[in-house]
C-alpha atoms as a PDB file:
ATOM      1  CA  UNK A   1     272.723 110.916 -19.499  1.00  0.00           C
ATOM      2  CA  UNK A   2     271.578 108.651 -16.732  1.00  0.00           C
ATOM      3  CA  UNK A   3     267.992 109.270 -15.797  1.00  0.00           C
ATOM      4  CA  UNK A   4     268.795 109.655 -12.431  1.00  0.00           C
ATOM      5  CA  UNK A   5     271.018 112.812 -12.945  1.00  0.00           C
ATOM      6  CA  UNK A   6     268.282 114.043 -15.684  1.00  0.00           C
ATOM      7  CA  UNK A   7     265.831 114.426 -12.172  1.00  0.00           C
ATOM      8  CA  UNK A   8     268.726 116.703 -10.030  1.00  0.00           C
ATOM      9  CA  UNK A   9     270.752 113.482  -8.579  1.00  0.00           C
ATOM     10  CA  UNK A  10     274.528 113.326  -8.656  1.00  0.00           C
ATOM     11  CA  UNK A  11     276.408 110.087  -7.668  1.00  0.00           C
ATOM     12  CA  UNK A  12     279.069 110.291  -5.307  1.00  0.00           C
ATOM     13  CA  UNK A  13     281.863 107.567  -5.080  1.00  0.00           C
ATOM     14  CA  UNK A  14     283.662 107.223  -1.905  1.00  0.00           C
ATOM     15  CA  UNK A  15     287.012 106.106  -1.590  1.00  0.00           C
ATOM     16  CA  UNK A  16     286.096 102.556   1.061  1.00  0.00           C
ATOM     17  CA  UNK A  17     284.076 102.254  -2.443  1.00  0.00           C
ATOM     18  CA  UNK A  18     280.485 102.523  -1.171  1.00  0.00           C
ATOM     19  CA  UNK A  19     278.558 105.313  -2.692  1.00  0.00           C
ATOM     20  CA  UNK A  20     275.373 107.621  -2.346  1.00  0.00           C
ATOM     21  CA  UNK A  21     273.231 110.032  -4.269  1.00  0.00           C
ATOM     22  CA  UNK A  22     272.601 113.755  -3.836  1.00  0.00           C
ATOM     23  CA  UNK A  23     270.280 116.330  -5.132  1.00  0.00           C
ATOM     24  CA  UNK A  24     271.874 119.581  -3.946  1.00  0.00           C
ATOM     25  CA  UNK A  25     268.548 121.643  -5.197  1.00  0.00           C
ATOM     26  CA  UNK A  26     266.198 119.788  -2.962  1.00  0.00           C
ATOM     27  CA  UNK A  27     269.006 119.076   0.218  1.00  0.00           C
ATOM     28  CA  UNK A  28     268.206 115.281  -0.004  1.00  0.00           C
ATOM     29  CA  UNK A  29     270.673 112.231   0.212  1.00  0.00           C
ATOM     30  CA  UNK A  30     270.239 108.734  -0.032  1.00  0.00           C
ATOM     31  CA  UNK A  31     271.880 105.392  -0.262  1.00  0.00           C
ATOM     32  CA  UNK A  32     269.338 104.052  -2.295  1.00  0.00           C
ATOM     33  CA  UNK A  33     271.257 102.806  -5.648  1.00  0.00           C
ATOM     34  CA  UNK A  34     269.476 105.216  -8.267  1.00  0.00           C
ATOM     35  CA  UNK A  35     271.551 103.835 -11.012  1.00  0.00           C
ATOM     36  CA  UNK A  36     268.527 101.361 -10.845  1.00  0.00           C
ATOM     37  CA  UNK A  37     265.666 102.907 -12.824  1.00  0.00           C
ATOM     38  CA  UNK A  38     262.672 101.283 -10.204  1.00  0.00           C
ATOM     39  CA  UNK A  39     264.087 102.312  -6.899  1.00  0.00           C
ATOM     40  CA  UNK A  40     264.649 105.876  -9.191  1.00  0.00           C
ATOM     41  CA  UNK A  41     260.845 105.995  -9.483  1.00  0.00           C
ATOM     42  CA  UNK A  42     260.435 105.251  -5.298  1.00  0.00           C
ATOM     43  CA  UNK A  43     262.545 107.859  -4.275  1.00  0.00           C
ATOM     44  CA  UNK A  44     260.797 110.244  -6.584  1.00  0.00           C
ATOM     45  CA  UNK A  45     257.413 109.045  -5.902  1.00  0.00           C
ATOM     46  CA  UNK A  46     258.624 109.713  -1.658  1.00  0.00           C
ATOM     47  CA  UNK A  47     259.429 113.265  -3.019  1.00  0.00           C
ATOM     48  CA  UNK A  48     256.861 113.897  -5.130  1.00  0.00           C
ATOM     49  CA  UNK A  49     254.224 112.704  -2.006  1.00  0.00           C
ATOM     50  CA  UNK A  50     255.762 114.145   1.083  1.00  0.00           C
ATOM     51  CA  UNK A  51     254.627 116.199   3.465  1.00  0.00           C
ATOM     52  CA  UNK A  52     256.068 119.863   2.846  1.00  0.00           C
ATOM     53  CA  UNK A  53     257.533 119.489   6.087  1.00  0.00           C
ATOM     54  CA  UNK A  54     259.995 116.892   5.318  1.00  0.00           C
ATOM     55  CA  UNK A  55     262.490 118.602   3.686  1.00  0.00           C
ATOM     56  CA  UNK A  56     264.952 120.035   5.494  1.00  0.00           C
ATOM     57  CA  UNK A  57     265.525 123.083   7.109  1.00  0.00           C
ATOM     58  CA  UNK A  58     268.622 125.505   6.225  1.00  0.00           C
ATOM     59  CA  UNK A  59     271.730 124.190   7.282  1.00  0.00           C
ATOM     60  CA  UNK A  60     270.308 120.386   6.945  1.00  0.00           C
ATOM     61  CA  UNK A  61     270.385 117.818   4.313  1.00  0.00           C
ATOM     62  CA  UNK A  62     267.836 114.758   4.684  1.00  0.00           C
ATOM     63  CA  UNK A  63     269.159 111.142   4.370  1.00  0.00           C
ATOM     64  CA  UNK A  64     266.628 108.626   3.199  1.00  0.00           C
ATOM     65  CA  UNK A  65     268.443 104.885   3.936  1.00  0.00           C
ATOM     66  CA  UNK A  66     267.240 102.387   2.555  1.00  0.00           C
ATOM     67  CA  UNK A  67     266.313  99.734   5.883  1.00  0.00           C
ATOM     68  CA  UNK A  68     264.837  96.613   3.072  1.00  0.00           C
ATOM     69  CA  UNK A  69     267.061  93.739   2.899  1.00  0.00           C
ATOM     70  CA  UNK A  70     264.954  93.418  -0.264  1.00  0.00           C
ATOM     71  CA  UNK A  71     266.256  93.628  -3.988  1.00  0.00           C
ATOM     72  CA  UNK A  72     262.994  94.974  -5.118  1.00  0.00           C
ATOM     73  CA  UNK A  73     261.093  96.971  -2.663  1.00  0.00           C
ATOM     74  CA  UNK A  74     262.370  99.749  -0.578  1.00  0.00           C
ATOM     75  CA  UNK A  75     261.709 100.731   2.960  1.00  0.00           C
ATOM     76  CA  UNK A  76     263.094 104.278   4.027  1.00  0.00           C
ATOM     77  CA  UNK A  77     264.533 105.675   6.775  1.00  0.00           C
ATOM     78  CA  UNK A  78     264.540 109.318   7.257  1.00  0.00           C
ATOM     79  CA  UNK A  79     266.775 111.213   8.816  1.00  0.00           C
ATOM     80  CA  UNK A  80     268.013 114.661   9.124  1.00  0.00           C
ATOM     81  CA  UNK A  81     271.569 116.071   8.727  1.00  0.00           C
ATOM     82  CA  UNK A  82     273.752 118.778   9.992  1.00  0.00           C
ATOM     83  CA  UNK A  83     276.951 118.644   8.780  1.00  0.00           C
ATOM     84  CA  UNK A  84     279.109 120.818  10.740  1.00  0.00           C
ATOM     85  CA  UNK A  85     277.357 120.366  14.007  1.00  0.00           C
ATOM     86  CA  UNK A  86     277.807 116.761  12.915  1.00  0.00           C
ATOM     87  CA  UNK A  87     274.455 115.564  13.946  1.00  0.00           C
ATOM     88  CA  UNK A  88     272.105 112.687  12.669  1.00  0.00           C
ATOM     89  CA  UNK A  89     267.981 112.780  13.555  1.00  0.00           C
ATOM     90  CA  UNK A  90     265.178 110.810  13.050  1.00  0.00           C
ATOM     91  CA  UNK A  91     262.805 113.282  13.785  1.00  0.00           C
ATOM     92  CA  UNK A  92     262.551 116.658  11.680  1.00  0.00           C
ATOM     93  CA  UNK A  93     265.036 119.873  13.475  1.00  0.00           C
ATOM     94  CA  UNK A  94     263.991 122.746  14.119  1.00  0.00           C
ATOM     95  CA  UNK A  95     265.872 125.750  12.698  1.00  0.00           C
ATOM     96  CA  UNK A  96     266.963 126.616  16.014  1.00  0.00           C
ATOM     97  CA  UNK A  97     270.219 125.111  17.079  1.00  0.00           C
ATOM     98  CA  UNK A  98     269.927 125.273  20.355  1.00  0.00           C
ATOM     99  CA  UNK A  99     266.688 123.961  20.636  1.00  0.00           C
ATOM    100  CA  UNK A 100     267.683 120.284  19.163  1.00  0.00           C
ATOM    101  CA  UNK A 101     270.646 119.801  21.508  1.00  0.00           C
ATOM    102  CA  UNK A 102     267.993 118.787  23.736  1.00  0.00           C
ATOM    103  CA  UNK A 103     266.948 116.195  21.702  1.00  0.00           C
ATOM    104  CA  UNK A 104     268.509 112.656  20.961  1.00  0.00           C
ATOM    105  CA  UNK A 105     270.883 111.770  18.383  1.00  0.00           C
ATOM    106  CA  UNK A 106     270.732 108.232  17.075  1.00  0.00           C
ATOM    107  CA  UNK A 107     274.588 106.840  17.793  1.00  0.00           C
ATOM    108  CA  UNK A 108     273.899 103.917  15.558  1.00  0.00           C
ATOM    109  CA  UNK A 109     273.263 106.132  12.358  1.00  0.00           C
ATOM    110  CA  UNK A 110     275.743 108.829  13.558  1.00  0.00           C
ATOM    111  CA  UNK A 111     278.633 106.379  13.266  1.00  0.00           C
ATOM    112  CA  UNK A 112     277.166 105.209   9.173  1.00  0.00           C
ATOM    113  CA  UNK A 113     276.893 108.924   9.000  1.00  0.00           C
ATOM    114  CA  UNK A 114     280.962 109.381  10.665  1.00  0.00           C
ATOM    115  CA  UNK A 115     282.304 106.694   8.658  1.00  0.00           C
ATOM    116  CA  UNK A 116     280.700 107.439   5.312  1.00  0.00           C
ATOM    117  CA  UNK A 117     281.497 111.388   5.324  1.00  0.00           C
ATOM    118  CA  UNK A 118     284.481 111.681   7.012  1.00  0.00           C
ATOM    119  CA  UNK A 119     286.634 109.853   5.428  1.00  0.00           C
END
C-alpha cells in the first residue's frame, strides 16, 4: 500500500490526465503529488498544525494548491470548495449560504477548479 493512502488519501486520475488527491474523512483536496513521500510529510505536517478553523465547513471540501514552482519545497494555497454551488474561496465560508454570495469568488481558480472537475 502506498503510504499516502495508509494516512486517508485516495488518488484520483482524470481523463486530460492530470490528477489530485482526496481524503474524504477530513474534506481536504490537493494537487500536491503525494505519490512523493516528502511533500506526503508537508501536507500532513499543514494538517497536523492548522488552525481548527481551517477545515471546512459542511457542504465544503478545502483545496490546498500547491503555488511553488519548486521540486522540493511547497507553498500552499488554500481554498475552499462548494461543489454544487460551484464556488472557489480563498477565505474560510461560513455555513450560511447566503451569507458568502456577498463575498468574492476568485475567477482565476474557479476556471482550474471548472476545468479540472467538470470534465
Amino acid at each position: 500500500m502506498r503510504r499516502f493512502a495508509s494516512l486517508g488519501w485516495q488518488e484520483v486520475l482524470l481523463p486530460d490526465g492530470a490528477r489530485y488527491f482526496s481524503n474524504p474523512n477530513l474534506h481536504v483536496v490537493t494537487d500536491v503529488d503525494l505519490r512523493n513521500a516528502e511533500r506526503v510529510d508537508v501536507i500532513t505536517t499543514f494538517l497536523d498544525e492548522r488552525d481548527p478553523e481551517t477545515l471546512p465547513p459542511p457542504e465544503w471540501e478545502l483545496w490546498l494548491r500547491d503555488a511553488s514552482e519548486s521540486t522540493t519545497a511547497s507553498s500552499l494555497i488554500k481554498a475552499w470548495v462548494h461543489h454544487k454551488a460551484r464556488m472557489v474561496l480563498f477565505e474560510r465560508p461560513s455555513s450560511d449560504l447566503g451569507e458568502i454570495m456577498n463575498k468574492g469568488v476568485d475567477s482565476t481558480l474557479l476556471r482550474v477548479y471548472v476545468r479540472r472537475c467538470l470534465c
